[in-house]
C-alpha atoms as a PDB file:
ATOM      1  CA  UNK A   1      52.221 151.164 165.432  1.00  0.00           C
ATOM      2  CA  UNK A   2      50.808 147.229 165.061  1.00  0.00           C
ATOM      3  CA  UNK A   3      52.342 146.658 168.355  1.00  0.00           C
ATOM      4  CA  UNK A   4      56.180 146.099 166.635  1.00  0.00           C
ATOM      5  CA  UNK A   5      59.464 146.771 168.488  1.00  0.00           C
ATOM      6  CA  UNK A   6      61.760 149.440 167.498  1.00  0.00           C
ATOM      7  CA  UNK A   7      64.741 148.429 169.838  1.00  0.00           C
ATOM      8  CA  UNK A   8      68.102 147.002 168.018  1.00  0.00           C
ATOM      9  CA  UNK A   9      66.503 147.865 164.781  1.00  0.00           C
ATOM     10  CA  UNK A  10      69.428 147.238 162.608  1.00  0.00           C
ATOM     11  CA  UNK A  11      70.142 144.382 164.569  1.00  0.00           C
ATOM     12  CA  UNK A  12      66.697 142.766 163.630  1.00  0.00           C
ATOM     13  CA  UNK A  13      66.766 143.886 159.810  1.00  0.00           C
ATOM     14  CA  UNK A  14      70.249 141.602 160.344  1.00  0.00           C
ATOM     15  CA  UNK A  15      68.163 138.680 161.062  1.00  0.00           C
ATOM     16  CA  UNK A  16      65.305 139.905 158.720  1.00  0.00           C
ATOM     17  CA  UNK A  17      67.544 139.552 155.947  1.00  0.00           C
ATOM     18  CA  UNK A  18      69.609 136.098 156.741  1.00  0.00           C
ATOM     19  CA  UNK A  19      66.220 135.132 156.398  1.00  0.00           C
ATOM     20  CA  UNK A  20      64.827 136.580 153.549  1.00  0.00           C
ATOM     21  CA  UNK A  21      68.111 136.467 151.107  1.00  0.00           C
ATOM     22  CA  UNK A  22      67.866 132.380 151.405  1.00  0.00           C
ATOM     23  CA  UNK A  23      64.159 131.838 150.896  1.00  0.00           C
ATOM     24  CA  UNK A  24      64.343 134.219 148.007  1.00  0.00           C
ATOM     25  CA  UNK A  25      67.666 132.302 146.397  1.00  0.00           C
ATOM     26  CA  UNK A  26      67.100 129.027 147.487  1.00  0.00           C
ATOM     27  CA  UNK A  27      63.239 128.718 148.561  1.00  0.00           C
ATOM     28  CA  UNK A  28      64.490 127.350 151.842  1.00  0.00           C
ATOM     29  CA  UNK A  29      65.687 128.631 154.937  1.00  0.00           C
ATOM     30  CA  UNK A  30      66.221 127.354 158.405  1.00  0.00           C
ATOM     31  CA  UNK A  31      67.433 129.907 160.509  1.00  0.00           C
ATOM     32  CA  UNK A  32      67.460 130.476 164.481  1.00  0.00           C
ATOM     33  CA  UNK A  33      68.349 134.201 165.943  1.00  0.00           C
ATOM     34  CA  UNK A  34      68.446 136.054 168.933  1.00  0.00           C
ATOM     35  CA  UNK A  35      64.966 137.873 167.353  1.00  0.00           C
ATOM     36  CA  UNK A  36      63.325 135.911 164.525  1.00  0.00           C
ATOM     37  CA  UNK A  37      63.205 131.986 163.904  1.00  0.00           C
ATOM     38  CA  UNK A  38      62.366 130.457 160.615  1.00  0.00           C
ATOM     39  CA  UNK A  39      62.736 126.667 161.456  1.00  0.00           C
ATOM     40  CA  UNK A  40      62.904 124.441 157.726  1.00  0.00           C
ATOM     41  CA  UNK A  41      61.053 127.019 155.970  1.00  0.00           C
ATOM     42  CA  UNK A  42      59.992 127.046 152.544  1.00  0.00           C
ATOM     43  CA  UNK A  43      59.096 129.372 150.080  1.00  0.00           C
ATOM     44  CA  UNK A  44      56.209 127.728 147.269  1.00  0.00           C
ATOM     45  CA  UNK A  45      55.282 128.378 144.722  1.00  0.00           C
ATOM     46  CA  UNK A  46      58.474 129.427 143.539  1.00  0.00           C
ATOM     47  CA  UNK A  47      58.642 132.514 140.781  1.00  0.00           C
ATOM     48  CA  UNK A  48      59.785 132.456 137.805  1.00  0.00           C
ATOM     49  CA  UNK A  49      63.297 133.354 138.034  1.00  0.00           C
ATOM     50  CA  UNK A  50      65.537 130.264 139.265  1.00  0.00           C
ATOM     51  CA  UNK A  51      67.115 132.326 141.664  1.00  0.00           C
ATOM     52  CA  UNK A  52      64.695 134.454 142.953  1.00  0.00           C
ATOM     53  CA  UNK A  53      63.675 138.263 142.935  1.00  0.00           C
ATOM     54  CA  UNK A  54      66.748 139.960 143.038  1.00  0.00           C
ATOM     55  CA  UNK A  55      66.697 141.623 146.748  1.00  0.00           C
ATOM     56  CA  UNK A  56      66.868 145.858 146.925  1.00  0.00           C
ATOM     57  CA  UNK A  57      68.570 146.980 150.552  1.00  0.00           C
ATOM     58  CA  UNK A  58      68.402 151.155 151.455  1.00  0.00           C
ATOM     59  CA  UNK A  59      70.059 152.525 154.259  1.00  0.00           C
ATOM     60  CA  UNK A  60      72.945 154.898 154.869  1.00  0.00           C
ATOM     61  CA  UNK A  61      74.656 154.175 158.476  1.00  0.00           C
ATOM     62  CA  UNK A  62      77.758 152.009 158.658  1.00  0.00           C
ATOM     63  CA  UNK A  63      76.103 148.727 159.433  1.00  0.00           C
ATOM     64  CA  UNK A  64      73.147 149.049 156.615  1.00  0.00           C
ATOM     65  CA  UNK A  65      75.922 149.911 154.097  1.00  0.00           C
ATOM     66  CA  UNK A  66      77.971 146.786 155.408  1.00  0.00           C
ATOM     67  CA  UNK A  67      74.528 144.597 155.312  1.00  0.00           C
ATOM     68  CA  UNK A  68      73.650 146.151 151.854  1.00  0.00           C
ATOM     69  CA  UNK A  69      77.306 145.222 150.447  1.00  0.00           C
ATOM     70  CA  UNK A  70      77.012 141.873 151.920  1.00  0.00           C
ATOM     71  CA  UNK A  71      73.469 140.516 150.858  1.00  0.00           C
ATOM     72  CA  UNK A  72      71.788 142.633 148.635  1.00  0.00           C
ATOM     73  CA  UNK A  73      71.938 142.783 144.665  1.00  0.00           C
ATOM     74  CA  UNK A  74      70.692 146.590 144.071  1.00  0.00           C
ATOM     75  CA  UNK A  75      71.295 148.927 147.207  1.00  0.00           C
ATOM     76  CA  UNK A  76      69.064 152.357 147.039  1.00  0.00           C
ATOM     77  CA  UNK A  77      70.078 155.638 148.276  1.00  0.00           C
ATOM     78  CA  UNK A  78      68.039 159.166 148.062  1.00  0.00           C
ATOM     79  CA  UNK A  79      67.239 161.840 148.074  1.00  0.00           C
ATOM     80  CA  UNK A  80      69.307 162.627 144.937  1.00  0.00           C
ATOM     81  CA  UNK A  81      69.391 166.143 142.852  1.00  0.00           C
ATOM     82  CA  UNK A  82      72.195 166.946 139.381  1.00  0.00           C
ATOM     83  CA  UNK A  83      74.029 163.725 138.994  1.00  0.00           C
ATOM     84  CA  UNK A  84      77.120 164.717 141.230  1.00  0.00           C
ATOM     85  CA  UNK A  85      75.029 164.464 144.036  1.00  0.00           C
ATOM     86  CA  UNK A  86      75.345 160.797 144.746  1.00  0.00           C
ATOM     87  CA  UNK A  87      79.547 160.744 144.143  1.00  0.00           C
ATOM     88  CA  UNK A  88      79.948 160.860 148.188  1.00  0.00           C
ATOM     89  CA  UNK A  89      77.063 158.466 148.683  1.00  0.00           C
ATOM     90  CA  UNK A  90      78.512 156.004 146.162  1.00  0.00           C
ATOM     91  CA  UNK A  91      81.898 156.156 147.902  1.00  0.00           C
ATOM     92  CA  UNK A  92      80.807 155.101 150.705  1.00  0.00           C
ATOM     93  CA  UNK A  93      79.374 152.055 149.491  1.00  0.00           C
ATOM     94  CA  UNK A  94      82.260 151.369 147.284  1.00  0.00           C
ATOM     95  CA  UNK A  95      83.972 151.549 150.390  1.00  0.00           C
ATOM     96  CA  UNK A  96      81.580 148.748 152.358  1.00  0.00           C
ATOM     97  CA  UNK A  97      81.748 146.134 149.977  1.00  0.00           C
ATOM     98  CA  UNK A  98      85.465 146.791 149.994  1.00  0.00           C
ATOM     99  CA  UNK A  99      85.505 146.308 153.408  1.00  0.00           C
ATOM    100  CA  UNK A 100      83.565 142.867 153.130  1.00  0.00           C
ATOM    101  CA  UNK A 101      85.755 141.683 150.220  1.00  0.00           C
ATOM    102  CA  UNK A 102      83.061 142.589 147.510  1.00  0.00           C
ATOM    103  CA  UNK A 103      83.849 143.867 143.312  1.00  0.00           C
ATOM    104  CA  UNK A 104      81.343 147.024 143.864  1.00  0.00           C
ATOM    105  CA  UNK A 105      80.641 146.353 140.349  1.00  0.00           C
ATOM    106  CA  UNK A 106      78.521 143.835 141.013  1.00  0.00           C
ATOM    107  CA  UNK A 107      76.101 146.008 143.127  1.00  0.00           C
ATOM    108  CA  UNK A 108      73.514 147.256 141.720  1.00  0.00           C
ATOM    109  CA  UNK A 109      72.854 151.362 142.239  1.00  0.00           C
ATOM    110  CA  UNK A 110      69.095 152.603 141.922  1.00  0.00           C
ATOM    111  CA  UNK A 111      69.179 156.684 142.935  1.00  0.00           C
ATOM    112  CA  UNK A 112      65.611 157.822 144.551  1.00  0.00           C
ATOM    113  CA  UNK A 113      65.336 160.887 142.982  1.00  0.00           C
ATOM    114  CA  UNK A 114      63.901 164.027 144.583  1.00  0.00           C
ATOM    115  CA  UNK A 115      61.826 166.446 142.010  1.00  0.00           C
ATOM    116  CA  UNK A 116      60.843 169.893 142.376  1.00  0.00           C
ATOM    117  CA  UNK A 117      58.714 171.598 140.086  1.00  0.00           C
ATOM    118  CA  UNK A 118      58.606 175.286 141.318  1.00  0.00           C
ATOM    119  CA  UNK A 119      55.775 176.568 139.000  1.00  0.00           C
ATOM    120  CA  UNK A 120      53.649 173.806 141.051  1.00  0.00           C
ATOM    121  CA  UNK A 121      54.686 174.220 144.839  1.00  0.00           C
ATOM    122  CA  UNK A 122      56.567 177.596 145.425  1.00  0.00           C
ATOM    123  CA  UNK A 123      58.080 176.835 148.380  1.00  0.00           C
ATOM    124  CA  UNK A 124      60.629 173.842 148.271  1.00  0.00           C
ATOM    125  CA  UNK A 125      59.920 170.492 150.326  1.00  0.00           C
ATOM    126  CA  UNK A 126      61.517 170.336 153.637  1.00  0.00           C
ATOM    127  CA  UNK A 127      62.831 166.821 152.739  1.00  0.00           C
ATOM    128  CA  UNK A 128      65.092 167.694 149.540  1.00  0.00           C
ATOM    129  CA  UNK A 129      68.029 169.146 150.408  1.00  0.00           C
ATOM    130  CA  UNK A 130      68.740 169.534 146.980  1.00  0.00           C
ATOM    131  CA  UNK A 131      66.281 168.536 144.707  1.00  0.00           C
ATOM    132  CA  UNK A 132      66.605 167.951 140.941  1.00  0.00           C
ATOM    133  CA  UNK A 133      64.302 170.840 138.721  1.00  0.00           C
ATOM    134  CA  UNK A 134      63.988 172.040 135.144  1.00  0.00           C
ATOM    135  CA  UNK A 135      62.647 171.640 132.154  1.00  0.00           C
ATOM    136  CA  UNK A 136      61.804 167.831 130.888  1.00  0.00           C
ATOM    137  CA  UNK A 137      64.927 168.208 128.583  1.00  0.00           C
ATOM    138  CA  UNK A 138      67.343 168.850 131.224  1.00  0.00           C
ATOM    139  CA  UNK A 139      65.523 166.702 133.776  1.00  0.00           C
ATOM    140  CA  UNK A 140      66.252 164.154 130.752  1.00  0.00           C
ATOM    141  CA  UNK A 141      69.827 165.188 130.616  1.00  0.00           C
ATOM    142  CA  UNK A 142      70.716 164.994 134.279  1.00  0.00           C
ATOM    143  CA  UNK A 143      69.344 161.711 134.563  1.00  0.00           C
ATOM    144  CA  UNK A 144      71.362 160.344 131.650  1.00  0.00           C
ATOM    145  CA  UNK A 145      73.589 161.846 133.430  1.00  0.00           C
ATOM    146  CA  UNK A 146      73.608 159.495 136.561  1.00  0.00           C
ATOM    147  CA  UNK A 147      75.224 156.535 134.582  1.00  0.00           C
ATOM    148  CA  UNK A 148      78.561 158.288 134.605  1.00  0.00           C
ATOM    149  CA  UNK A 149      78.203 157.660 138.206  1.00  0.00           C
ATOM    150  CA  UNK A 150      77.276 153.903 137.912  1.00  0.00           C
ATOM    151  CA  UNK A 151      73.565 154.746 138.986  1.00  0.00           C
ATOM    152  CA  UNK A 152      71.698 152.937 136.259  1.00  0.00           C
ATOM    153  CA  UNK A 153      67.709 152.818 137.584  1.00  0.00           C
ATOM    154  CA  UNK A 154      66.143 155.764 139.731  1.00  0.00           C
ATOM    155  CA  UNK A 155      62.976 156.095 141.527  1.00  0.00           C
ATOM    156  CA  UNK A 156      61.560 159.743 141.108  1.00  0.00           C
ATOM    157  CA  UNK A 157      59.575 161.500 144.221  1.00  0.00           C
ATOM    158  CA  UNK A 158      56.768 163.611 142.348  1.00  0.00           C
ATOM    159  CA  UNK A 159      56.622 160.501 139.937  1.00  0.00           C
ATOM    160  CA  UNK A 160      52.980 160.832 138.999  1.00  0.00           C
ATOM    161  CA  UNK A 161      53.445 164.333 137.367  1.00  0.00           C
ATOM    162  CA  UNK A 162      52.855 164.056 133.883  1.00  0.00           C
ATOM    163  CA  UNK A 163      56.633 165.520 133.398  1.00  0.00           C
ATOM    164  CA  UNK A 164      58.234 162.595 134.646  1.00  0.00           C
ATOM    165  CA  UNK A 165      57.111 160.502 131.637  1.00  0.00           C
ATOM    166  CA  UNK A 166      57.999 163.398 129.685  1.00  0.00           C
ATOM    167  CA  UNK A 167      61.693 163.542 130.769  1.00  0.00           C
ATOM    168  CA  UNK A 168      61.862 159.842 130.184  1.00  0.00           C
ATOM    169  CA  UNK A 169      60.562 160.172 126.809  1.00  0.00           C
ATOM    170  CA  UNK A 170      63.062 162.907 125.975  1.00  0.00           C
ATOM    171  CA  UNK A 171      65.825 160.199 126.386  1.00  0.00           C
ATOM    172  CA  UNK A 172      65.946 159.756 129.803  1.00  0.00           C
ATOM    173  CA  UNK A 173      66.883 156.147 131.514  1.00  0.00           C
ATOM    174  CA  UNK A 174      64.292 154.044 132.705  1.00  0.00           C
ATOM    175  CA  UNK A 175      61.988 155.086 135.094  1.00  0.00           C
ATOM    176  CA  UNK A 176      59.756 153.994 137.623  1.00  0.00           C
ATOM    177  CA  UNK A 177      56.415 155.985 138.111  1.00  0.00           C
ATOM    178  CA  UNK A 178      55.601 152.933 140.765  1.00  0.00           C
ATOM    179  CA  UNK A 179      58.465 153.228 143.462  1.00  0.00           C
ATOM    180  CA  UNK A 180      60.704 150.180 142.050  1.00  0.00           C
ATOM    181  CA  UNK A 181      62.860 150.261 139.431  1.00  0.00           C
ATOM    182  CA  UNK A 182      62.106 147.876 136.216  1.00  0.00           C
ATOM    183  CA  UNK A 183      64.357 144.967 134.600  1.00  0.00           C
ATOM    184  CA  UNK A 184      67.366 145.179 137.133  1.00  0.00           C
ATOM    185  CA  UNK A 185      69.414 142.204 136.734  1.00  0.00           C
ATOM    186  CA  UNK A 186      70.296 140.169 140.005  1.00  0.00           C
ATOM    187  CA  UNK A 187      73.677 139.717 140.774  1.00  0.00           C
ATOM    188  CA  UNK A 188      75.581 137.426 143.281  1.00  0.00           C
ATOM    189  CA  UNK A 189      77.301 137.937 146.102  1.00  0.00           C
ATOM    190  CA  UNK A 190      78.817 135.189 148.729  1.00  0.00           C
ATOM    191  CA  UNK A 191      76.991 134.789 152.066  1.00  0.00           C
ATOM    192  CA  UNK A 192      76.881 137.588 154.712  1.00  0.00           C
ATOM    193  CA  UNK A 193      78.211 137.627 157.869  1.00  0.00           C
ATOM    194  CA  UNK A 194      76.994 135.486 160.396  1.00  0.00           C
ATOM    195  CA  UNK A 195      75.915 133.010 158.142  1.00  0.00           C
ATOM    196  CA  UNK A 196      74.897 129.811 159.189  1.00  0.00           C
ATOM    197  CA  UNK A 197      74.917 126.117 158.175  1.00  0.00           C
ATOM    198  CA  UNK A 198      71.395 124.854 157.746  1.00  0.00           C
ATOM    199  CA  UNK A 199      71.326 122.425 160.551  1.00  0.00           C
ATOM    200  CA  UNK A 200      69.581 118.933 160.491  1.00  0.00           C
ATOM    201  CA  UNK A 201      66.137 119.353 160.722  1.00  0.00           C
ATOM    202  CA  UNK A 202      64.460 116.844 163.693  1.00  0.00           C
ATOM    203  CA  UNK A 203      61.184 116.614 161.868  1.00  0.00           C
ATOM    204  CA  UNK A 204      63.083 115.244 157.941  1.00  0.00           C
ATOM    205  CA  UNK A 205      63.907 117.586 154.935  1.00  0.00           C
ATOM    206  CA  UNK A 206      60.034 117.258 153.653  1.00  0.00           C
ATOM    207  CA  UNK A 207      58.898 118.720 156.711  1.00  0.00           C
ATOM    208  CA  UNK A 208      57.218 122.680 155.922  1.00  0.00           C
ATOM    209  CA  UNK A 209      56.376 124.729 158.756  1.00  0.00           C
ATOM    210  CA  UNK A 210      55.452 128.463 158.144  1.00  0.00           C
ATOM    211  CA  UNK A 211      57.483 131.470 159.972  1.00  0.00           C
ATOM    212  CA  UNK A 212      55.821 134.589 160.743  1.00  0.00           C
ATOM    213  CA  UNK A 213      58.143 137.745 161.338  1.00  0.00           C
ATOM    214  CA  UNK A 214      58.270 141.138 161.074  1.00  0.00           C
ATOM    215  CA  UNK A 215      61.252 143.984 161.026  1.00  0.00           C
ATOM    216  CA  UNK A 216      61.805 147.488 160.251  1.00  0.00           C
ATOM    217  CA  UNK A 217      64.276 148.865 158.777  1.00  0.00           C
ATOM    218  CA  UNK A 218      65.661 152.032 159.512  1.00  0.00           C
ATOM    219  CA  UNK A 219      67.376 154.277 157.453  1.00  0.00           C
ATOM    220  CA  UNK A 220      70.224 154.038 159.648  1.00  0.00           C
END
């Protein structure tokens, strides 16, 4: 679709990101890969956080954990059911920014959530393996249930049933009817791998030129 290449995918997000994580932090980037360029870039008007949006990375392979342990502030993973069910993920990423000399406390956790309301659709969707159902009360309770596992914001699938607001009424943690979780709180992490020094720009620091990329990322 749009013409976009799907070869070295992960490799591209790479590039996406080293891109991305500065102009977000810093408003500037300068940046020269094997697939994207972004030659003394800026990003204006800034926002009004200092440091930027904090910067959400999903993905469940080796290299997008690694990636999401060394860049990102919140890392995503889905489809979740009861609380237990994202232990084994969250190992794994415990285990990446271990790997890349990280505290995995300071990575955020936001669980996509995958909801199945019986009584509405018999037959259970193809894409939850093991999908999170009940009552709003123990909807409520399971996702209170998530902080034990350091998952503190969750994105629901189903979330414009009116039971969704109900469970979060009942007690349960914030929720997102939108697709991204609310008030997360950036953290910081040092620079990824491959990072570069922002060489001397031939046209002066004041010079602005605009970049125009695109990358997908897989869930790979």
């Amino acid at each position: 679709a749009f013409g976009l290449p799907f070869d070295h995918r992960v490799s591209r997000f790479d590039e996406a990101v080293q891109i991305l994580r500065p102009l977000l932090r810093d408003g500037h980037v300068d940046f020269a890969g094997h697939y994207y360029q972004a030659l003394d870039c800026d990003d204006v008007p800034r926002g009004p956080r200092a440091e930027g949006p904090p910067l959400l990375l999903g993905g469940e392979g080796p290299r997008m954990l690694r990636l999401a342990a060394w860049y990102a502030d919140l890392w995503n993973t889905g489809y979740m059911g009861q609380p237990e069910t994202i232990a084994e993920p969250m190992s794994r990423i415990e285990a990446a920014c271990r790997e890349v000399g990280r505290d995995p406390r300071t990575l955020g956790v936001t669980a996509l959530i995958g909801l199945w309301f019986p009584d509405l659709r018999p037959d259970k969707p193809v894409f939850l393996g093991n999908p999170l159902t009940g009552t709003p009360d123990e909807i409520a309770t399971a996702m209170r249930g998530y902080a034990a596992f350091g998952a503190a914001h969750h994105v629901p699938v189903r979330a414009a049933h009116r039971r969704i607001a109900q469970a979060a009424d009942r007690g349960g943690p914030v929720v997102s009817r939108h697709g991204a979780a609310r008030g997360l709180a950036a953290s910081r992490c040092p620079g990824g791998p491959g990072a570069r020094p922002r060489p001397h720009s031939p046209r002066g620091g004041n010079a602005r030129r605009t970049a125009r990329w695109s990358a997908a990322a897989p869930a790979l």
